[in-house]
PDB file of N, CA and C in Angstrom:
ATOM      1  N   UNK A   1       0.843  -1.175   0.000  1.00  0.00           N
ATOM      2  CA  UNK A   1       0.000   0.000   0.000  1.00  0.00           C
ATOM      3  C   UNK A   1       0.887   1.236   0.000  1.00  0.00           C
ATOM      4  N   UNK A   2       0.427   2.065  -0.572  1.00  0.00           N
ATOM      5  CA  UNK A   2       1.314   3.397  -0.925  1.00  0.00           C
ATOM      6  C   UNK A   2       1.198   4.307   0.119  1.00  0.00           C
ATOM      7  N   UNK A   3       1.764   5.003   0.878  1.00  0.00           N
ATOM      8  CA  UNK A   3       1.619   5.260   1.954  1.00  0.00           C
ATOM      9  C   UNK A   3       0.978   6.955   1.493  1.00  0.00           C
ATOM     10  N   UNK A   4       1.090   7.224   0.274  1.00  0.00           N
ATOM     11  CA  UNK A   4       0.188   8.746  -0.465  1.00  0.00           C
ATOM     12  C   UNK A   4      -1.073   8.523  -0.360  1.00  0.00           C
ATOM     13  N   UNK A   5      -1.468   7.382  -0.451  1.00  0.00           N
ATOM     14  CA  UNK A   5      -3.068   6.579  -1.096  1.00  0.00           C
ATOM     15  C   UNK A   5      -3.713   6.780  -0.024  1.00  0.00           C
ATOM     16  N   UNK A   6      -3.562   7.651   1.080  1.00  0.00           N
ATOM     17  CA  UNK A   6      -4.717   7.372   2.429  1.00  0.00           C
ATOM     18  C   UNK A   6      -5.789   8.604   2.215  1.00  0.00           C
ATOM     19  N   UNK A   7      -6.572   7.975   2.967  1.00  0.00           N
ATOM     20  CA  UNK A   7      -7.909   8.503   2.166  1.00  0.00           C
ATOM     21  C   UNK A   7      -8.578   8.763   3.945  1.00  0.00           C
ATOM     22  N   UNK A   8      -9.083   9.933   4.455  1.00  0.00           N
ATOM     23  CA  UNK A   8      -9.725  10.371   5.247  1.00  0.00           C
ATOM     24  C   UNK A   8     -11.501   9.892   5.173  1.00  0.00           C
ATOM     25  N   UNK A   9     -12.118   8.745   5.944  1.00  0.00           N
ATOM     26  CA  UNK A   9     -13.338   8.467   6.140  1.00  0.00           C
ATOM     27  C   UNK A   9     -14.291   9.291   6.660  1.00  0.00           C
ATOM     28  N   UNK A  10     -15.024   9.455   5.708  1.00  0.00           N
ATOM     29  CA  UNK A  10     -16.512  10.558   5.708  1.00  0.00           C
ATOM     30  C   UNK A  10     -17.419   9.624   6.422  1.00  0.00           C
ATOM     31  N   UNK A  11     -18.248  10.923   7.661  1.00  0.00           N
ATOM     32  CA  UNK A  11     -19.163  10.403   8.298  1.00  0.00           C
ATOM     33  C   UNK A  11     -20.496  11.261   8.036  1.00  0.00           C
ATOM     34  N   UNK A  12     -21.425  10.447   8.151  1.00  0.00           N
ATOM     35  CA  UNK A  12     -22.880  10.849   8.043  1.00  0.00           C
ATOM     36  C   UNK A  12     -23.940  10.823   8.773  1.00  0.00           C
ATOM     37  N   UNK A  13     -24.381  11.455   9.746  1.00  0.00           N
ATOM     38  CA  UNK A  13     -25.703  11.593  10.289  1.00  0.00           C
ATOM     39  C   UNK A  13     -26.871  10.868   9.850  1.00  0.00           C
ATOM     40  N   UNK A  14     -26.676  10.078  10.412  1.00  0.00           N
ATOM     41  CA  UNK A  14     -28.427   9.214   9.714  1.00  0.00           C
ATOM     42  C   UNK A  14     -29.775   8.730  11.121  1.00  0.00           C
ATOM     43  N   UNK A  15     -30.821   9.041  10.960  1.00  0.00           N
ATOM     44  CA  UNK A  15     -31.777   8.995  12.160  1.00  0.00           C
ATOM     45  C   UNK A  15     -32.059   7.712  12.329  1.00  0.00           C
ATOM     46  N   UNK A  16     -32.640   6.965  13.022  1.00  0.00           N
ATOM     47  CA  UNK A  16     -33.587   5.720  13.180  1.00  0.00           C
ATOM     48  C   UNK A  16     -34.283   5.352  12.175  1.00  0.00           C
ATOM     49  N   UNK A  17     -35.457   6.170  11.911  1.00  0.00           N
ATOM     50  CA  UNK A  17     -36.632   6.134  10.800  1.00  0.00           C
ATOM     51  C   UNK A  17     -36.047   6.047   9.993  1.00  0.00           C
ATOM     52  N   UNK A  18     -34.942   6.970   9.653  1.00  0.00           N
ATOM     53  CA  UNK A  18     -33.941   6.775   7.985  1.00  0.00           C
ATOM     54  C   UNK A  18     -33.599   4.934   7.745  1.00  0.00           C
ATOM     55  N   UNK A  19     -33.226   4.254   8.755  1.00  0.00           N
ATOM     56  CA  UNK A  19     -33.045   2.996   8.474  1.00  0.00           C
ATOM     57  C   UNK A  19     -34.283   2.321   8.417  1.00  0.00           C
ATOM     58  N   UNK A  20     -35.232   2.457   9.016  1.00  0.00           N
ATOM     59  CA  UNK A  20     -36.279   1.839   9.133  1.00  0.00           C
ATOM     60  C   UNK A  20     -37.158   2.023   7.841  1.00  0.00           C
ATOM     61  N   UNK A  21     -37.196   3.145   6.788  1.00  0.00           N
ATOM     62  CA  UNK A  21     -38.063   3.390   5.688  1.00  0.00           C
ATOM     63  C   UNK A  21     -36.925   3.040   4.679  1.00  0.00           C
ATOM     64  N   UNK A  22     -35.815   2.090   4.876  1.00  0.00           N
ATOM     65  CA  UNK A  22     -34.998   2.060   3.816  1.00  0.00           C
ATOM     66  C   UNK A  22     -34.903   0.667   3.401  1.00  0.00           C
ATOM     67  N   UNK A  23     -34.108   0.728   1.978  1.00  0.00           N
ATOM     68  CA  UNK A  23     -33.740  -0.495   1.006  1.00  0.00           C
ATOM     69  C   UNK A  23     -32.632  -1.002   1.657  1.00  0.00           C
ATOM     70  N   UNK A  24     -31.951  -2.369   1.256  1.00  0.00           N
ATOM     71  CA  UNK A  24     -30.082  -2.842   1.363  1.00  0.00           C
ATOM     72  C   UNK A  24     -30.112  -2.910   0.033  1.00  0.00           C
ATOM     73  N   UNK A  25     -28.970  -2.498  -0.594  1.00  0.00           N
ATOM     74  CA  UNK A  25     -28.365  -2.872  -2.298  1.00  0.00           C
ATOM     75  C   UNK A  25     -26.854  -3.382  -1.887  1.00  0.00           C
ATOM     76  N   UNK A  26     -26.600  -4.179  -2.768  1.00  0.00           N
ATOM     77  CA  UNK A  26     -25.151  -4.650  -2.415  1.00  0.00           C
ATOM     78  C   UNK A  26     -24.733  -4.871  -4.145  1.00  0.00           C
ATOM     79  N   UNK A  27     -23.495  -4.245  -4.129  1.00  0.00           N
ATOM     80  CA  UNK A  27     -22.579  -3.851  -5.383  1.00  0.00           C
ATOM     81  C   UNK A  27     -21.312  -4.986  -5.259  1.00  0.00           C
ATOM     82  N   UNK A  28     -21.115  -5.374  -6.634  1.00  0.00           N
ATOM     83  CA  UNK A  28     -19.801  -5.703  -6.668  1.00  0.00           C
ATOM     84  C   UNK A  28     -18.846  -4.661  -7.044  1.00  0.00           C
ATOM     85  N   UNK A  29     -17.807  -4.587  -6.369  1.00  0.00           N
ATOM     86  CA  UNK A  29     -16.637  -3.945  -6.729  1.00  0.00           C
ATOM     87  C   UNK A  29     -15.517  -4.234  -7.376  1.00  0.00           C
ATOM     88  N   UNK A  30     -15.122  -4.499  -8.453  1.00  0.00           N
ATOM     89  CA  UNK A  30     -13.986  -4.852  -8.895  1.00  0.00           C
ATOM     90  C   UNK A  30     -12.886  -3.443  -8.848  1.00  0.00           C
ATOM     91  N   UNK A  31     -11.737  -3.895  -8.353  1.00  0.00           N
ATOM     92  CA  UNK A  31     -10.195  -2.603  -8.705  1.00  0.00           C
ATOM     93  C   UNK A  31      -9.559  -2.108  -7.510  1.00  0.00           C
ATOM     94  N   UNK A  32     -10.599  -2.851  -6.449  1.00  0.00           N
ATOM     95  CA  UNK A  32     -10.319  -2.452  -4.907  1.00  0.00           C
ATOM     96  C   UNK A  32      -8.691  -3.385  -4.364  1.00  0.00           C
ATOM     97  N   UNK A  33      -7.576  -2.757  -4.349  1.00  0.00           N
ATOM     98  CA  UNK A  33      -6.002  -3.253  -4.312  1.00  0.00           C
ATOM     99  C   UNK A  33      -6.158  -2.939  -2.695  1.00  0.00           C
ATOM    100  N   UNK A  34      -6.665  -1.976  -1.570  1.00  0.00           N
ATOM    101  CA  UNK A  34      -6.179  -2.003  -0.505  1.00  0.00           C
ATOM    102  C   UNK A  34      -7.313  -1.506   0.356  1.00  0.00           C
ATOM    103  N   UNK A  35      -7.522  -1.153   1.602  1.00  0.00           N
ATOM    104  CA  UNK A  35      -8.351  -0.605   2.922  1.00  0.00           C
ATOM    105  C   UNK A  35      -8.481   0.702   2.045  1.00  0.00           C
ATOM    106  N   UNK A  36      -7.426   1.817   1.779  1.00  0.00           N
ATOM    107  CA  UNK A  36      -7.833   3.193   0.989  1.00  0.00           C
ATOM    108  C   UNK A  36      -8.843   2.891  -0.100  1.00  0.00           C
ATOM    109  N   UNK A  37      -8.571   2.227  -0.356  1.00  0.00           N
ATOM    110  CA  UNK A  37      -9.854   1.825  -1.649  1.00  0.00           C
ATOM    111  C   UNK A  37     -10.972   1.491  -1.388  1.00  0.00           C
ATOM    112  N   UNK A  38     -11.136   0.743  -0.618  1.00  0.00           N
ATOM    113  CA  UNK A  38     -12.655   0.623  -0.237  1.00  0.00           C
ATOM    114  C   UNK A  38     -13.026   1.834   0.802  1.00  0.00           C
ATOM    115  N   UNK A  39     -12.377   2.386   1.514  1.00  0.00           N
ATOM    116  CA  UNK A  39     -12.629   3.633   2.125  1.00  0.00           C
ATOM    117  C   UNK A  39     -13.467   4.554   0.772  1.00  0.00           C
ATOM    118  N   UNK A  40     -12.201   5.212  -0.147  1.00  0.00           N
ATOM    119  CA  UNK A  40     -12.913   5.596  -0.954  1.00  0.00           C
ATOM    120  C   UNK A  40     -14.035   5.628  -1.869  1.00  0.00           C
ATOM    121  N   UNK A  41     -14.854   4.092  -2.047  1.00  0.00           N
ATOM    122  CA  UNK A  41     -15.691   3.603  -2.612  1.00  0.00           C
ATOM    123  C   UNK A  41     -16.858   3.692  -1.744  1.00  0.00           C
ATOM    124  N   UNK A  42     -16.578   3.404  -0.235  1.00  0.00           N
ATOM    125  CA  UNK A  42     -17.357   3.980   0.630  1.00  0.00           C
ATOM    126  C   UNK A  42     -17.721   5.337   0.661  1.00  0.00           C
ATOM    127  N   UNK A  43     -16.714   6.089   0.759  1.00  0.00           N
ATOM    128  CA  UNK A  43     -17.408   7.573   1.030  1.00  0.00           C
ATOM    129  C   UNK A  43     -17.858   8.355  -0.279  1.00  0.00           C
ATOM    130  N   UNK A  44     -17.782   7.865  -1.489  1.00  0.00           N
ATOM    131  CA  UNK A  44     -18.035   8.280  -2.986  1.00  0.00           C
ATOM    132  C   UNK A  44     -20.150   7.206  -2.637  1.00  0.00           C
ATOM    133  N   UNK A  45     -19.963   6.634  -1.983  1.00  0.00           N
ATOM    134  CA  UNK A  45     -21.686   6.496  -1.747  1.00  0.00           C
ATOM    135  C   UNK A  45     -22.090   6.683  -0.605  1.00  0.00           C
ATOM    136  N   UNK A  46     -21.201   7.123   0.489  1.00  0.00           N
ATOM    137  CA  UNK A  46     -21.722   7.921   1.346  1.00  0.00           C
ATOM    138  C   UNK A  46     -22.292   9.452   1.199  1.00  0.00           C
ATOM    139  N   UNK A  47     -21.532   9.813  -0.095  1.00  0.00           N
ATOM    140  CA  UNK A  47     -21.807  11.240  -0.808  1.00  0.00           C
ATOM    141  C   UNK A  47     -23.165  11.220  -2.228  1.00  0.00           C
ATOM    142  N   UNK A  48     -23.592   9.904  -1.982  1.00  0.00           N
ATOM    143  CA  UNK A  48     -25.067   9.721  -2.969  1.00  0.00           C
ATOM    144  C   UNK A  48     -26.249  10.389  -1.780  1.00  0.00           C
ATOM    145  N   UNK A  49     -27.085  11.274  -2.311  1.00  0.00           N
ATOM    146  CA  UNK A  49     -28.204  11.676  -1.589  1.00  0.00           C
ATOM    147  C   UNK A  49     -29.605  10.389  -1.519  1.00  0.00           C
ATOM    148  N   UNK A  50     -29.628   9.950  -0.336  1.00  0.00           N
ATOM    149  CA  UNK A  50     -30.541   9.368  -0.398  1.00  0.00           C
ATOM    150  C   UNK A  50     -29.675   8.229   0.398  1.00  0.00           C
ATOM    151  N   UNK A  51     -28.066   8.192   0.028  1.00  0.00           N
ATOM    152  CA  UNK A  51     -27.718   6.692   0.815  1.00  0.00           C
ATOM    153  C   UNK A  51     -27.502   7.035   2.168  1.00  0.00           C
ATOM    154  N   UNK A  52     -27.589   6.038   3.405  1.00  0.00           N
ATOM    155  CA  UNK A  52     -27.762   6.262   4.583  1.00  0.00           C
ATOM    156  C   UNK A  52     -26.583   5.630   5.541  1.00  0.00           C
ATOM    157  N   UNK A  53     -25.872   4.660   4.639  1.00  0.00           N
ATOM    158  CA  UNK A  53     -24.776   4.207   5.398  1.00  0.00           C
ATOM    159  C   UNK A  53     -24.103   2.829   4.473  1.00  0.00           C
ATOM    160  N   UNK A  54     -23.210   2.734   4.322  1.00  0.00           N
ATOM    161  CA  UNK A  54     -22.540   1.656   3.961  1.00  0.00           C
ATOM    162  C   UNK A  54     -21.183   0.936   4.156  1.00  0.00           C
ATOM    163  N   UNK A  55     -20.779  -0.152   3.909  1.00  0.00           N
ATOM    164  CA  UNK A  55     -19.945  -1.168   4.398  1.00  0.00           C
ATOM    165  C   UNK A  55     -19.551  -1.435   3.223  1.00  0.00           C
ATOM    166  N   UNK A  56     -18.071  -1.671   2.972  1.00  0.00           N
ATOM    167  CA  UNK A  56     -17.680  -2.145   2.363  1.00  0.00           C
ATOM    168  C   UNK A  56     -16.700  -3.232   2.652  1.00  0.00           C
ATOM    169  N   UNK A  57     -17.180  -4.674   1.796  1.00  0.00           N
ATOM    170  CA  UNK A  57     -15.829  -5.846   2.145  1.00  0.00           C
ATOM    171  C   UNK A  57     -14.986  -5.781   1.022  1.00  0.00           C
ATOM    172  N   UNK A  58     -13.692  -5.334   1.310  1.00  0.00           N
ATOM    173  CA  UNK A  58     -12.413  -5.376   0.725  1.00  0.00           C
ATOM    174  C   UNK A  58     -12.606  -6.856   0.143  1.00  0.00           C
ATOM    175  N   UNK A  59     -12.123  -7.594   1.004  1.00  0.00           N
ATOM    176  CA  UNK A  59     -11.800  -9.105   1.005  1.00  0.00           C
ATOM    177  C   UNK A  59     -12.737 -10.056  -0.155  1.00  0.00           C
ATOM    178  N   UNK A  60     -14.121  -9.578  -0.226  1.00  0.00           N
ATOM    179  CA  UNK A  60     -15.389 -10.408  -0.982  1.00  0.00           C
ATOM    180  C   UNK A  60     -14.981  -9.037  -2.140  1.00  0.00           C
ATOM    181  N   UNK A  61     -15.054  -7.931  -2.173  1.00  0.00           N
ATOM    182  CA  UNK A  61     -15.228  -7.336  -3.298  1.00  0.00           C
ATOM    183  C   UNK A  61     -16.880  -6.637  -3.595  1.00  0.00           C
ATOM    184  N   UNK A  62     -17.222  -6.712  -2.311  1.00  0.00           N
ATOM    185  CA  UNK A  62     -18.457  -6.396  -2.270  1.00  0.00           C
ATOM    186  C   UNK A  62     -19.100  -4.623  -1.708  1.00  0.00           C
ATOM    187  N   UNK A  63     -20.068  -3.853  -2.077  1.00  0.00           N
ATOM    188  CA  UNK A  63     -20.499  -2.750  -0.897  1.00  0.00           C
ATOM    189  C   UNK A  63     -21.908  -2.798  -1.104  1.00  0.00           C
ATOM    190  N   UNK A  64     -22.031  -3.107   0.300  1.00  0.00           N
ATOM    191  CA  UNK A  64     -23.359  -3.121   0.825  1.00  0.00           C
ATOM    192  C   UNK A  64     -23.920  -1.725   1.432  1.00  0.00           C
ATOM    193  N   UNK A  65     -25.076  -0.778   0.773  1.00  0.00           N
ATOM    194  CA  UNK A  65     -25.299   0.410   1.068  1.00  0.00           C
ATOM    195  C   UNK A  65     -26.829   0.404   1.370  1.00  0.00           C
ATOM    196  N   UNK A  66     -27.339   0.865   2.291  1.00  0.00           N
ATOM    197  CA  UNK A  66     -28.768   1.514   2.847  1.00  0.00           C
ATOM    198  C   UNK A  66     -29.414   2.542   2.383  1.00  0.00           C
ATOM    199  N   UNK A  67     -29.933   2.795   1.778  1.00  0.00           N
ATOM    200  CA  UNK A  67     -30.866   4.330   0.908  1.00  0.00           C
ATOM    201  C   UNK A  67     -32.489   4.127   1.137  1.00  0.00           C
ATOM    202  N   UNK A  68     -32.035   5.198   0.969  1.00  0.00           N
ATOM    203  CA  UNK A  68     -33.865   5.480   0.539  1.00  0.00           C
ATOM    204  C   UNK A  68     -34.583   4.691   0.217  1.00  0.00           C
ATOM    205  N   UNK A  69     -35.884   4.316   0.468  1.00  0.00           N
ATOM    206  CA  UNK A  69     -36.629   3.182  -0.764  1.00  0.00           C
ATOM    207  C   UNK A  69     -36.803   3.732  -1.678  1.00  0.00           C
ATOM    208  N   UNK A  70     -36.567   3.469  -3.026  1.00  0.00           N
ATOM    209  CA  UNK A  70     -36.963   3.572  -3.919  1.00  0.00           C
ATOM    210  C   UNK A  70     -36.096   5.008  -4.793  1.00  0.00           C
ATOM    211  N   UNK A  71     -35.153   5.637  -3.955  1.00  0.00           N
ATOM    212  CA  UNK A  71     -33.950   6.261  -4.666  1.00  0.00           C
ATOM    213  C   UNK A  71     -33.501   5.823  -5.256  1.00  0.00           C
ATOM    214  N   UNK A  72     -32.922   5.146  -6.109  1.00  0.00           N
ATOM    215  CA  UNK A  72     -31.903   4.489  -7.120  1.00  0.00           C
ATOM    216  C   UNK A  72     -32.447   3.479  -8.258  1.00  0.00           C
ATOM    217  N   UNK A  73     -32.193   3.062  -9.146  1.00  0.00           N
ATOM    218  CA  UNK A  73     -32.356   2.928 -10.379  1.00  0.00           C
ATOM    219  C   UNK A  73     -31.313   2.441 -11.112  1.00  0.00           C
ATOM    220  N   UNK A  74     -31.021   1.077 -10.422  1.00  0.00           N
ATOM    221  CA  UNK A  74     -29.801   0.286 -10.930  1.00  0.00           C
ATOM    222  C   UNK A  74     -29.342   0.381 -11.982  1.00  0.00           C
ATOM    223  N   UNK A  75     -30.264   1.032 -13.392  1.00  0.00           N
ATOM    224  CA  UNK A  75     -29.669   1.252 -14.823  1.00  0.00           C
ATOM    225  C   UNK A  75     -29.377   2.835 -14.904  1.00  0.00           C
ATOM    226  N   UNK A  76     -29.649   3.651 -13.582  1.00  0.00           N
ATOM    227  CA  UNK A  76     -29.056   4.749 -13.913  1.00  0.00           C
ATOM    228  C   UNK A  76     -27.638   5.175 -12.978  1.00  0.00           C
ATOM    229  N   UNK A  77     -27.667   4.392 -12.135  1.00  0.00           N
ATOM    230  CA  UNK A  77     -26.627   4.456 -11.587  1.00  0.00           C
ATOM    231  C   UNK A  77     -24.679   4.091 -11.940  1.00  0.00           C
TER     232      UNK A  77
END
């Protein structure tokens, strides 16, 4: 890991009800080489309006994100 590549984790305010009126979507990620990378992939959909929180597994290649119901539009995204 490149020790330039660090990437500062964005946090987000999210209420109760926000989880409770929401979807799970889970993405594959392909290109993710280290922890900065999925950081960044995290906070690039922590910065989608409507998403409420997400996880990303390095290891599976996976991000699992919480939104809105009915915000997103898998063919426009």
């Amino acid at each position: 890991m490149d020790e330039n590549c660090y990437v500062e984790p964005i946090y987000k305010t999210t209420s109760l009800d926000q989880f409770r009126n929401a979807e799970v979507a889970t993405l594959a990620v392909s290109g993710m080489g280290c922890e900065n990378c999925a950081t960044r992939v995290r906070n690039s959909l922590l910065e989608l309006e409507g998403v409420h929180g997400v996880d990303v597994f390095l290891n599976m290649a996976l991000a699992e994100f919480v939104m809105k119901a009915r915000s997103f539009h898998p063919m426009r995204c």
